[in-house]
PDB file of N, CA and C in Angstrom:
ATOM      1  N   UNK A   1      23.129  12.635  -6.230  1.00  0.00           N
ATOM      2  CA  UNK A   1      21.981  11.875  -6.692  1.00  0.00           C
ATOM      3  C   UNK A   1      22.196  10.404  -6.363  1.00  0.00           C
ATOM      4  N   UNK A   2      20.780   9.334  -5.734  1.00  0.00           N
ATOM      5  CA  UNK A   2      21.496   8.525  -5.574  1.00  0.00           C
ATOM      6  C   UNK A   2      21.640   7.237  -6.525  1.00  0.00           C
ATOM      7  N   UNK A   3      22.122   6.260  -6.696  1.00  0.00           N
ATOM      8  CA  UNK A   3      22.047   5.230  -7.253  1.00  0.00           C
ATOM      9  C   UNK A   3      20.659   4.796  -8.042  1.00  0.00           C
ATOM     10  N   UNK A   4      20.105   4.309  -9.215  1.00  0.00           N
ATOM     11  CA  UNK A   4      18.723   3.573  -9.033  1.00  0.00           C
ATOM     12  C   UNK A   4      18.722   1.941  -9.008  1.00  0.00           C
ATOM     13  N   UNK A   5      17.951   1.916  -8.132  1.00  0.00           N
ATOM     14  CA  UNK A   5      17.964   0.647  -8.103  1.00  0.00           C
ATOM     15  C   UNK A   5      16.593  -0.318  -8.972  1.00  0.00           C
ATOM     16  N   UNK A   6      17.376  -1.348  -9.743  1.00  0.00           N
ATOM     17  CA  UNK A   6      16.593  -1.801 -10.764  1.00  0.00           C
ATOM     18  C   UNK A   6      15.919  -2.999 -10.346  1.00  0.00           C
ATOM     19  N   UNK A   7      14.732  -3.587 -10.663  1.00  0.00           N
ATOM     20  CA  UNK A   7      14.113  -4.387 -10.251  1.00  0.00           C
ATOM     21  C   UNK A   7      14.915  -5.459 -10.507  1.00  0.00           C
ATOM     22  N   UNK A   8      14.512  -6.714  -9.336  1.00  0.00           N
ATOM     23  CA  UNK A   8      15.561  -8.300  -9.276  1.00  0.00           C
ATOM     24  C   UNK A   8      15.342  -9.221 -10.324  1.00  0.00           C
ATOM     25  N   UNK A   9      16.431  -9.727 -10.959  1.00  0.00           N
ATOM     26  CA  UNK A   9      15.831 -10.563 -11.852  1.00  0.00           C
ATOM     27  C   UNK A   9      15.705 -11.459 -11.929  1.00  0.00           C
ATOM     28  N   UNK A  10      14.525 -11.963 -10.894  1.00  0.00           N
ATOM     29  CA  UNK A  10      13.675 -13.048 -10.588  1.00  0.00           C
ATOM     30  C   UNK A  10      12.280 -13.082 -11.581  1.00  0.00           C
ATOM     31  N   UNK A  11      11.892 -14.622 -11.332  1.00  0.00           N
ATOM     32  CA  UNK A  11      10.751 -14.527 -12.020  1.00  0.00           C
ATOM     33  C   UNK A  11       9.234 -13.430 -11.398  1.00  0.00           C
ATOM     34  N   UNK A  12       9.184 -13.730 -10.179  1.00  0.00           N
ATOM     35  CA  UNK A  12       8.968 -13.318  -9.070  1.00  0.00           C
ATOM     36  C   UNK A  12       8.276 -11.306  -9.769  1.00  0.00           C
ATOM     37  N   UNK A  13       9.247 -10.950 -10.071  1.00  0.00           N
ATOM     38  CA  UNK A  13       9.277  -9.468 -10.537  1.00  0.00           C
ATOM     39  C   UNK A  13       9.133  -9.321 -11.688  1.00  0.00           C
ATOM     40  N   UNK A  14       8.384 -10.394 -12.166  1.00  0.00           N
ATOM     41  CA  UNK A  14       8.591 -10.044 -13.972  1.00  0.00           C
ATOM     42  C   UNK A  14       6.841 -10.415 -13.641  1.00  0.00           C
ATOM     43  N   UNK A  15       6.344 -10.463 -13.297  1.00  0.00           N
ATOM     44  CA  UNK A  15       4.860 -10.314 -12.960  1.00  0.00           C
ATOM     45  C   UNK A  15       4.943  -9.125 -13.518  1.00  0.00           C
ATOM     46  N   UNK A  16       3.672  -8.447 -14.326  1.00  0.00           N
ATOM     47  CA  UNK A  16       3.259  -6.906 -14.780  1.00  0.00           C
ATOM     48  C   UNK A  16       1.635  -6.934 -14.159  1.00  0.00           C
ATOM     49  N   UNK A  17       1.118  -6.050 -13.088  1.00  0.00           N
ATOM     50  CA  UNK A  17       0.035  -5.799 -12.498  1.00  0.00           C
ATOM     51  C   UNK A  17      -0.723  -4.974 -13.458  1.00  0.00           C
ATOM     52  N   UNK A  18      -2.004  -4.499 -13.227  1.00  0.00           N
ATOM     53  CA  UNK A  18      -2.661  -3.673 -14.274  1.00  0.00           C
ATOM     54  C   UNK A  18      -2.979  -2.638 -13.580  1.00  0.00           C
ATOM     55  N   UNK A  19      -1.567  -1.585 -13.927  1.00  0.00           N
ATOM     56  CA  UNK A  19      -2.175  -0.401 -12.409  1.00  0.00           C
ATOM     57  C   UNK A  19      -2.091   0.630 -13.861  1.00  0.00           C
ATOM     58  N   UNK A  20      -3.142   1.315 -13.542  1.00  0.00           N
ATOM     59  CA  UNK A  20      -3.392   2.973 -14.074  1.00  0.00           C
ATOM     60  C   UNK A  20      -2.492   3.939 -13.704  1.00  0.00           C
ATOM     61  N   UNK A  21      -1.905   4.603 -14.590  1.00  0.00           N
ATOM     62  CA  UNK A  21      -1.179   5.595 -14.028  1.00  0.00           C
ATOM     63  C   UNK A  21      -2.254   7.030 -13.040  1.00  0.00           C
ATOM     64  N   UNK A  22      -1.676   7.130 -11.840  1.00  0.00           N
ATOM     65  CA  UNK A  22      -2.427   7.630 -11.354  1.00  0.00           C
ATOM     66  C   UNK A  22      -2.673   9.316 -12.263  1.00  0.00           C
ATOM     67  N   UNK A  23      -3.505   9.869 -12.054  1.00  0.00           N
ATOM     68  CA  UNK A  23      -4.289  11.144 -12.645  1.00  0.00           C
ATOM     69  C   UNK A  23      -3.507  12.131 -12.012  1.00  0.00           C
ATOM     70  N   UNK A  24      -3.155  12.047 -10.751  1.00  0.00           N
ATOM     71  CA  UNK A  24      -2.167  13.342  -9.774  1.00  0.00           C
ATOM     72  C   UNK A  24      -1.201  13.414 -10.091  1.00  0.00           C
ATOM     73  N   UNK A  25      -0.119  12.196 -10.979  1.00  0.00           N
ATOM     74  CA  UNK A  25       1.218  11.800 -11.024  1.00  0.00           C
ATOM     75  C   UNK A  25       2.145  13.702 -11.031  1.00  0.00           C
ATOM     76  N   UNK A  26       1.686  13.890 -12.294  1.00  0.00           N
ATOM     77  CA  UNK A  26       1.980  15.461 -11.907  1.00  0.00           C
ATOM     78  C   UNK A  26       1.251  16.884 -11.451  1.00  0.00           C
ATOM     79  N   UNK A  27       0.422  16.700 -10.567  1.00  0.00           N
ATOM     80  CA  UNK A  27      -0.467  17.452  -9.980  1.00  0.00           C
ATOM     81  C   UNK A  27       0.652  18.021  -8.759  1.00  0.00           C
ATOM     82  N   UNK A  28       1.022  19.297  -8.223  1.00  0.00           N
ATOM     83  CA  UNK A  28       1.783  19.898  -7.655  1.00  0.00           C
ATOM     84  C   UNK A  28       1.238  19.261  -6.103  1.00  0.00           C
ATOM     85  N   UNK A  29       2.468  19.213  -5.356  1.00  0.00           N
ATOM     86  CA  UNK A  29       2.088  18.842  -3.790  1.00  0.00           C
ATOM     87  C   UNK A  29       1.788  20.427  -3.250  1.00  0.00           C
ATOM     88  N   UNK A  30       1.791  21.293  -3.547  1.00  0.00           N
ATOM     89  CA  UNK A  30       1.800  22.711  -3.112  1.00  0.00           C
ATOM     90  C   UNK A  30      -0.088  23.623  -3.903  1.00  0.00           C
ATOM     91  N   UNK A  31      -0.090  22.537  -4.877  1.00  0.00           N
ATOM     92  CA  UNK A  31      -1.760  22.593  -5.545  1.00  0.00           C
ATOM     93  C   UNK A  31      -2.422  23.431  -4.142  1.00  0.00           C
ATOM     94  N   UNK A  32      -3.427  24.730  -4.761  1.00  0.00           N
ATOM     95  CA  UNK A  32      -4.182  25.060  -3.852  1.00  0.00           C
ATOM     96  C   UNK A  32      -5.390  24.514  -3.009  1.00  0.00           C
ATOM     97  N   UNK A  33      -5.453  23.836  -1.874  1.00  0.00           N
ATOM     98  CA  UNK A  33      -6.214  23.119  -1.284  1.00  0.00           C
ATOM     99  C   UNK A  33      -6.024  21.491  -1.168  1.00  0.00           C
ATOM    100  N   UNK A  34      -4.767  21.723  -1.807  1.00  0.00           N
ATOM    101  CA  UNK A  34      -3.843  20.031  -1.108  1.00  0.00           C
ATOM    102  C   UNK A  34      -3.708  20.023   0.179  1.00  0.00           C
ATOM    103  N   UNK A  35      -3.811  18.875   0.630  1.00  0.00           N
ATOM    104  CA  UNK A  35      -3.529  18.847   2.194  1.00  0.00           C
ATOM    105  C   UNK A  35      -2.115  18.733   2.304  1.00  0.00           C
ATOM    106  N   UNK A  36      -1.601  19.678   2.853  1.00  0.00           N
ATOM    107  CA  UNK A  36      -0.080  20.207   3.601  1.00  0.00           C
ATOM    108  C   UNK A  36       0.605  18.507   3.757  1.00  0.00           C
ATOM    109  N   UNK A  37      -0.516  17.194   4.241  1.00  0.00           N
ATOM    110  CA  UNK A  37       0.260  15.899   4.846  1.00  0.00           C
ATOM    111  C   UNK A  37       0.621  15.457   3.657  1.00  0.00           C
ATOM    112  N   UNK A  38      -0.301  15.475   2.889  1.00  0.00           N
ATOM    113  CA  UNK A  38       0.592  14.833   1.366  1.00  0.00           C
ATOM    114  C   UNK A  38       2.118  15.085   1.030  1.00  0.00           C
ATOM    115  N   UNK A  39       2.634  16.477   1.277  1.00  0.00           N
ATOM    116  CA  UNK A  39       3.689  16.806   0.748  1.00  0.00           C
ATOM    117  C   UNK A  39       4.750  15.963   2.413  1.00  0.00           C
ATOM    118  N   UNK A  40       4.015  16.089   3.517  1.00  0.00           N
ATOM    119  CA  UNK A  40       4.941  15.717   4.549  1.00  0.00           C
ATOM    120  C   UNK A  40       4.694  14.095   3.920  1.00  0.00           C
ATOM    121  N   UNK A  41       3.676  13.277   3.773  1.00  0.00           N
ATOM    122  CA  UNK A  41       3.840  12.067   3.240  1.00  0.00           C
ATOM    123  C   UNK A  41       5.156  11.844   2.883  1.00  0.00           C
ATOM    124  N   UNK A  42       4.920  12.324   1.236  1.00  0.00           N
ATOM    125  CA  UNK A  42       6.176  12.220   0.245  1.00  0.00           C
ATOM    126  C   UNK A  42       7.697  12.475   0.810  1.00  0.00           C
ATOM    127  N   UNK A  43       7.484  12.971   1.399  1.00  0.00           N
ATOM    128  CA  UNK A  43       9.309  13.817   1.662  1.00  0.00           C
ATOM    129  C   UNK A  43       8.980  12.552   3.084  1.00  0.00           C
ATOM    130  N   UNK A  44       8.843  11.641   3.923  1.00  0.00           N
ATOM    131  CA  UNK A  44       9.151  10.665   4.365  1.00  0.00           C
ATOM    132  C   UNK A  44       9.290   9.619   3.486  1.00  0.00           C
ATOM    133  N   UNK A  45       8.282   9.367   2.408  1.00  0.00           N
ATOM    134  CA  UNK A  45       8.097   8.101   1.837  1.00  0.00           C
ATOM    135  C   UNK A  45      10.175   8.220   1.024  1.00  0.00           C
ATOM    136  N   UNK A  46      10.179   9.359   0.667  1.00  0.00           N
ATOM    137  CA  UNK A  46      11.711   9.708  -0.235  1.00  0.00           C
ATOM    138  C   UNK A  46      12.625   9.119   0.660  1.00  0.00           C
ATOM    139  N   UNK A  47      12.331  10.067   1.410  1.00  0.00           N
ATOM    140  CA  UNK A  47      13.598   9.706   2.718  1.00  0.00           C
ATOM    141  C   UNK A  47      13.689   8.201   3.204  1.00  0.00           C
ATOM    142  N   UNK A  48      12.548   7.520   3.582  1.00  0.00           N
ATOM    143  CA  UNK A  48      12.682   5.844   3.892  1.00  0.00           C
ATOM    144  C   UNK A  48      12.764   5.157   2.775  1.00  0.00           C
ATOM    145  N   UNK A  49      11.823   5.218   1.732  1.00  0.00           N
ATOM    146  CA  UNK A  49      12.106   3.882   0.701  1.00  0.00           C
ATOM    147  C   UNK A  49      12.414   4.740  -0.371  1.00  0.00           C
ATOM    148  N   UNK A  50      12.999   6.141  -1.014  1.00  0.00           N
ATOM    149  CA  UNK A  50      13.703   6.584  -2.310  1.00  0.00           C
ATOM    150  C   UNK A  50      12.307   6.998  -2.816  1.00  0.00           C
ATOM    151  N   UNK A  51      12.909   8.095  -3.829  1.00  0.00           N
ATOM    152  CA  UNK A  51      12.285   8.880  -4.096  1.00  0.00           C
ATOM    153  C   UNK A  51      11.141   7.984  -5.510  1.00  0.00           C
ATOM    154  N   UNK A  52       9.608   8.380  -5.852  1.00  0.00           N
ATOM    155  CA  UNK A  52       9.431   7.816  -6.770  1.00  0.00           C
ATOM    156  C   UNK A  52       9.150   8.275  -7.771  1.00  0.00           C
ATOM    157  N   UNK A  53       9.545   7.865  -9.108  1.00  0.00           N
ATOM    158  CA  UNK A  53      10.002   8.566 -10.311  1.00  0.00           C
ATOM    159  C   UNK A  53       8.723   9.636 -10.305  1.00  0.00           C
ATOM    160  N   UNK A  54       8.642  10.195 -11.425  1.00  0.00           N
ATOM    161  CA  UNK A  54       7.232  11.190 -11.898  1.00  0.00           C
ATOM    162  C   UNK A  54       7.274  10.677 -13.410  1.00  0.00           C
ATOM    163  N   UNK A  55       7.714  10.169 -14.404  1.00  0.00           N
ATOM    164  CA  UNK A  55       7.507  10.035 -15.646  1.00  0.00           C
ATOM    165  C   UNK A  55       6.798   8.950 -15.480  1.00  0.00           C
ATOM    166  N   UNK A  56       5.694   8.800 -16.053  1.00  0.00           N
ATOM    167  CA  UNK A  56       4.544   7.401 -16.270  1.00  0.00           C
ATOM    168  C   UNK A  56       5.006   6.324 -16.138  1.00  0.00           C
ATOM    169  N   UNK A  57       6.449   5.847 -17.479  1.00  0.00           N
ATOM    170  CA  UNK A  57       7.008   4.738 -17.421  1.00  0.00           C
ATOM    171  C   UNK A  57       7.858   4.267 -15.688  1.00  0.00           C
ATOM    172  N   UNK A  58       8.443   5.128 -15.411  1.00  0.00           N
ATOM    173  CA  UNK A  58       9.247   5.116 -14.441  1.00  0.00           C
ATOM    174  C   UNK A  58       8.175   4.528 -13.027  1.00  0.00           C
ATOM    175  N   UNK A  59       7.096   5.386 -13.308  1.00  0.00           N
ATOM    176  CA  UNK A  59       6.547   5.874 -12.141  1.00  0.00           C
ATOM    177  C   UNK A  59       5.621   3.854 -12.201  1.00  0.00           C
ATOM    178  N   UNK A  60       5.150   3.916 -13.414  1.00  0.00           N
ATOM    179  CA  UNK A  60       4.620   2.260 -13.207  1.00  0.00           C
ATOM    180  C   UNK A  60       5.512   1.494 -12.955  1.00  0.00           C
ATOM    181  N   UNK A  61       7.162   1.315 -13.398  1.00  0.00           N
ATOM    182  CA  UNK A  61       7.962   0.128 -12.790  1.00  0.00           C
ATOM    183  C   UNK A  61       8.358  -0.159 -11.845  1.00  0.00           C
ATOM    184  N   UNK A  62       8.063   1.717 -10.365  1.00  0.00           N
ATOM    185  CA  UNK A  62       8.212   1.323  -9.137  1.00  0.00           C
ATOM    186  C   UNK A  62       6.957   1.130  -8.582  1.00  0.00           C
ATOM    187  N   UNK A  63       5.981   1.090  -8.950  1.00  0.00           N
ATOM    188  CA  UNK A  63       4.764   1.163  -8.360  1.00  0.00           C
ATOM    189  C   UNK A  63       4.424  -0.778  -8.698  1.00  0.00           C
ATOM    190  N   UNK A  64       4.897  -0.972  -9.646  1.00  0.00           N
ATOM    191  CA  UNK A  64       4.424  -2.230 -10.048  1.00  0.00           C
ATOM    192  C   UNK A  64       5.522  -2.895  -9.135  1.00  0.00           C
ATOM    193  N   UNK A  65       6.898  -2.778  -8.894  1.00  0.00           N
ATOM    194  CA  UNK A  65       7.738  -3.731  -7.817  1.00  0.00           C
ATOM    195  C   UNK A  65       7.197  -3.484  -6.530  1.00  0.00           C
ATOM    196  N   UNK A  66       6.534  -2.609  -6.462  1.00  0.00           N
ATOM    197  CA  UNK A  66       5.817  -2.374  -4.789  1.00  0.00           C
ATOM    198  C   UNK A  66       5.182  -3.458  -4.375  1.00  0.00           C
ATOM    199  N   UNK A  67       3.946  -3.378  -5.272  1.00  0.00           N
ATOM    200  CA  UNK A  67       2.950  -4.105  -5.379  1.00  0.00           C
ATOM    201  C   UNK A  67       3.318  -5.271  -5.241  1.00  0.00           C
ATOM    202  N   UNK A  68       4.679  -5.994  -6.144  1.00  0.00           N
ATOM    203  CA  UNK A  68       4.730  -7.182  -5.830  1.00  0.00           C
ATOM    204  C   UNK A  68       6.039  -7.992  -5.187  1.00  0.00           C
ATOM    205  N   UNK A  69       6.107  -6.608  -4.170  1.00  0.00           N
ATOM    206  CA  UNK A  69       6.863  -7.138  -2.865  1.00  0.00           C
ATOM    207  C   UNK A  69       6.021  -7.254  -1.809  1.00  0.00           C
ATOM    208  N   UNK A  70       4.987  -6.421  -1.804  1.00  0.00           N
ATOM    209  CA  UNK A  70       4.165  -6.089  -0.519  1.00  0.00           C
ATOM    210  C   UNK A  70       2.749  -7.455  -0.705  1.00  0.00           C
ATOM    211  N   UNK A  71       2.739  -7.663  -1.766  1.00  0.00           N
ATOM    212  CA  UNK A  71       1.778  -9.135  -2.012  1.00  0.00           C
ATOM    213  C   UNK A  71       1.600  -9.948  -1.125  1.00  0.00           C
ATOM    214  N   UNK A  72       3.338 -10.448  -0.541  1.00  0.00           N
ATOM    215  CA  UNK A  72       2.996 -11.809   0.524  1.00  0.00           C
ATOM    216  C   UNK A  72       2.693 -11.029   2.095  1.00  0.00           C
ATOM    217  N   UNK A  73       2.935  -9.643   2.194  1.00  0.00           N
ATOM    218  CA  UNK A  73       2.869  -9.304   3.364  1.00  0.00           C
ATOM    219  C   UNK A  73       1.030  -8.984   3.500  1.00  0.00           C
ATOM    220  N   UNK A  74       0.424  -8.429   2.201  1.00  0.00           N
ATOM    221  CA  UNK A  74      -0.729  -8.830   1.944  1.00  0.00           C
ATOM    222  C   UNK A  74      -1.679  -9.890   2.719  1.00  0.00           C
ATOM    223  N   UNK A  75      -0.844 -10.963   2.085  1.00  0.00           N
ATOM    224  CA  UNK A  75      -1.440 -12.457   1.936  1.00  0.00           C
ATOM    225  C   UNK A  75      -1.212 -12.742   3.560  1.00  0.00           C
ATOM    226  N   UNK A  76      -0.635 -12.877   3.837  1.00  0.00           N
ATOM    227  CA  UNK A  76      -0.074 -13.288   5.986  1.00  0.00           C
ATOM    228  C   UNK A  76      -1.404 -12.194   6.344  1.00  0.00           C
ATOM    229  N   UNK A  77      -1.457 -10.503   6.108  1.00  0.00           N
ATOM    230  CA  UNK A  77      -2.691 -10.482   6.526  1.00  0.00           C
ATOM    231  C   UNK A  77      -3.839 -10.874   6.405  1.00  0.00           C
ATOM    232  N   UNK A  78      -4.135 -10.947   5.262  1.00  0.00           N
ATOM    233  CA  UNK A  78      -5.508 -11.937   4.937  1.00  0.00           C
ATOM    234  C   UNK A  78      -5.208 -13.345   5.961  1.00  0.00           C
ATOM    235  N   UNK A  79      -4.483 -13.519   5.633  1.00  0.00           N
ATOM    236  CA  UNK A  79      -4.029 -14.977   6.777  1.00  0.00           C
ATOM    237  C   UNK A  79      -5.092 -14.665   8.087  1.00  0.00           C
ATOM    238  N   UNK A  80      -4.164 -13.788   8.808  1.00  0.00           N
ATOM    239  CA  UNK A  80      -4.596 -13.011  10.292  1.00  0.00           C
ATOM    240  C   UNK A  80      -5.699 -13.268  10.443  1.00  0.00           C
ATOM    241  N   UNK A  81      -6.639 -12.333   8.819  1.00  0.00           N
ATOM    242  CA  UNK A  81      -7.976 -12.099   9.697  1.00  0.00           C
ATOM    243  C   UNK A  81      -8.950 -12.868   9.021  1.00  0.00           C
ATOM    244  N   UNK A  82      -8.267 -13.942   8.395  1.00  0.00           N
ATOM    245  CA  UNK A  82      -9.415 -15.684   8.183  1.00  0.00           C
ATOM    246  C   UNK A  82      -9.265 -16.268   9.441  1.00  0.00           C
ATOM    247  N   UNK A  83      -7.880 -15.654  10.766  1.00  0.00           N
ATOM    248  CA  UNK A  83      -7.772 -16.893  11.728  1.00  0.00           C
ATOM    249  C   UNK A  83      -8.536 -16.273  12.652  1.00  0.00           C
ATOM    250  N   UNK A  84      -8.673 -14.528  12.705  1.00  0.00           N
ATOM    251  CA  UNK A  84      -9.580 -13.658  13.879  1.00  0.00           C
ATOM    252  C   UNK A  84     -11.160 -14.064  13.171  1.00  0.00           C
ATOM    253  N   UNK A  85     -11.465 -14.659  12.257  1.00  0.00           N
ATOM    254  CA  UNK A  85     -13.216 -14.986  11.581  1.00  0.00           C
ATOM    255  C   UNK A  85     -13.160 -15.962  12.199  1.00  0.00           C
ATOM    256  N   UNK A  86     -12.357 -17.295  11.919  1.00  0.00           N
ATOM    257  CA  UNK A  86     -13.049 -18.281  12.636  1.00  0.00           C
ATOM    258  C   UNK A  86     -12.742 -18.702  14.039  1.00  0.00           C
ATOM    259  N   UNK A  87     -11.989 -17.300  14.448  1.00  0.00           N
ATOM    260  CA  UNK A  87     -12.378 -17.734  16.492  1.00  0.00           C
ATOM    261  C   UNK A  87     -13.338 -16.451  16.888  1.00  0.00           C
ATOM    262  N   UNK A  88     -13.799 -15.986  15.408  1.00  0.00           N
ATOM    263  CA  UNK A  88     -15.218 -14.751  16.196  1.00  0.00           C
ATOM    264  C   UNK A  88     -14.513 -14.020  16.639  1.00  0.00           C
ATOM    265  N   UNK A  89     -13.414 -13.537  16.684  1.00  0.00           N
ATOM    266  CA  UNK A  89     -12.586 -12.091  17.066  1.00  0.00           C
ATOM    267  C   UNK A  89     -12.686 -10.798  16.316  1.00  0.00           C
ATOM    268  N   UNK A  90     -13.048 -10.832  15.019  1.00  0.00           N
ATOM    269  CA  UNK A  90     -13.261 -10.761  14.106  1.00  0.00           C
ATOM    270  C   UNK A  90     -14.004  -8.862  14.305  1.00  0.00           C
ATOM    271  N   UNK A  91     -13.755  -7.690  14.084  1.00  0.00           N
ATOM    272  CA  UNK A  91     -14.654  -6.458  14.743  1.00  0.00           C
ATOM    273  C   UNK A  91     -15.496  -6.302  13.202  1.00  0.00           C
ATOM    274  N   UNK A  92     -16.608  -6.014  13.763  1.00  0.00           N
ATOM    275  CA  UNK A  92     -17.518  -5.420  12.910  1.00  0.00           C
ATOM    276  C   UNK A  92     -17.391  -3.686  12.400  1.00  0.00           C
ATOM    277  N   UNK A  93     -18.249  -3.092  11.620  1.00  0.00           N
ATOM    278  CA  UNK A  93     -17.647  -1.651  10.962  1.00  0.00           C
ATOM    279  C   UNK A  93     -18.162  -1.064  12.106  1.00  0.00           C
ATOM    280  N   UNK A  94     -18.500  -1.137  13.243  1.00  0.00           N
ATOM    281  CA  UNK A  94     -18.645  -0.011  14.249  1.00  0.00           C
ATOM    282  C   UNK A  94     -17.323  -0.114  15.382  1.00  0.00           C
ATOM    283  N   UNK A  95     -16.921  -1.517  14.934  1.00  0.00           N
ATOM    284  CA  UNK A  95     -15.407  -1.657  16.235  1.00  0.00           C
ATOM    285  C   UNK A  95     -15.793  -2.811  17.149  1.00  0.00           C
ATOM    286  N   UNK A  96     -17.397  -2.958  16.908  1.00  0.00           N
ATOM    287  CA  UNK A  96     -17.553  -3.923  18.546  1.00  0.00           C
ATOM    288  C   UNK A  96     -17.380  -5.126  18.078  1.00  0.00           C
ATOM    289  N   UNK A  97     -17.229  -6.246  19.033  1.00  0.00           N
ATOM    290  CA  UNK A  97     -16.876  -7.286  18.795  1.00  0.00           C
ATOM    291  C   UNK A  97     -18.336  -7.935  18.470  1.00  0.00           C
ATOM    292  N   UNK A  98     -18.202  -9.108  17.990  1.00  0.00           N
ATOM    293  CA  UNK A  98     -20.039 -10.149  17.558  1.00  0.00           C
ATOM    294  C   UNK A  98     -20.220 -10.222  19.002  1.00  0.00           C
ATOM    295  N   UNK A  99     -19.386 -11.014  19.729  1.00  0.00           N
ATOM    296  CA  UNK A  99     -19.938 -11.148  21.222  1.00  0.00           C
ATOM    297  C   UNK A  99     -20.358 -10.441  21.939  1.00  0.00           C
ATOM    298  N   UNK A 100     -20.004  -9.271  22.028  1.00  0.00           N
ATOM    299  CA  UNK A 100     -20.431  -7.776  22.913  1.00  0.00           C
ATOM    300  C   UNK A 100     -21.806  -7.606  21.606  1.00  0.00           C
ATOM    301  N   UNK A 101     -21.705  -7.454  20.572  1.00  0.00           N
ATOM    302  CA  UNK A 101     -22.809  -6.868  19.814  1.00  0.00           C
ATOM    303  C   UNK A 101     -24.314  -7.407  20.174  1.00  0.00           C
ATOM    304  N   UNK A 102     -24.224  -8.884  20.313  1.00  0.00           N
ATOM    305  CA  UNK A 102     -25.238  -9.929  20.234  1.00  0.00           C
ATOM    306  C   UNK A 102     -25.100 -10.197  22.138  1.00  0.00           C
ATOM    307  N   UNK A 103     -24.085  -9.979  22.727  1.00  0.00           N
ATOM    308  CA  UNK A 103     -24.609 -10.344  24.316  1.00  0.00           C
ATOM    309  C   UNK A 103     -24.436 -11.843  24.458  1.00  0.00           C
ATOM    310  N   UNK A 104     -24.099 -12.407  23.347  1.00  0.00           N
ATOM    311  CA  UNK A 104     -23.667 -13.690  23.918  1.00  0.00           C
ATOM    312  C   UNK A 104     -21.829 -13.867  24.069  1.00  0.00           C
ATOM    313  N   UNK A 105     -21.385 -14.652  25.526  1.00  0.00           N
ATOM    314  CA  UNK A 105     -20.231 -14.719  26.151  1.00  0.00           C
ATOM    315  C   UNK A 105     -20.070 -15.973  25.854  1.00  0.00           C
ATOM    316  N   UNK A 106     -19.553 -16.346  24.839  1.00  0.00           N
ATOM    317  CA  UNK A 106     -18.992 -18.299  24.950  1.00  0.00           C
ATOM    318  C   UNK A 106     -18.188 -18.295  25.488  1.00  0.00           C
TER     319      UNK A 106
END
């Protein structure tokens, strides 16, 4: 079994998010009419970043350090695509670009 590793004790991680425990937490990966990728999901997600708890408490204190590690990698994307809006790079929900959409070439 391996080690657990406990959240850093930075201020940083003492943030508490307002996440719901999800409704599936113990819903079987083998459930009839689950999709087969869910269970291949999980058994990668274990294998690369450790397995994640199933008891509520457990299951919110890794879900809540997720959240607020993955924040600034978040934030750099939002970055990205305020810098692809204001050079109009920017794809609309069909994929095309404004320039191809509208026919104008600046």
């Amino acid at each position: 079994m391996a080690n657990r590793v406990c959240t850093p004790n930075d201020a940083l991680y003492r943030h508490q998010w307002d996440i719901e425990t999800s409704p599936t937490l113990d819903l079987s990966l083998a459930e009839p009419g689950r999709p087969r990728a869910h269970l291949e999901y999980v058994k990668a997600w274990d294998y690369h970043l450790g397995q994640i708890p199933l008891d509520p408490d457990s299951w919110y204190a890794s879900t809540n350090t997720i959240s607020i590690a993955s924040a600034p990698i978040d934030h750099k994307n939002s970055d990205s695509t305020d810098a692809l809006s204001h050079l109009a790079l920017d794809l609309h929900a069909d994929g095309a670009s404004p320039l191809e959409s509208t026919g104008n070439r600046q």
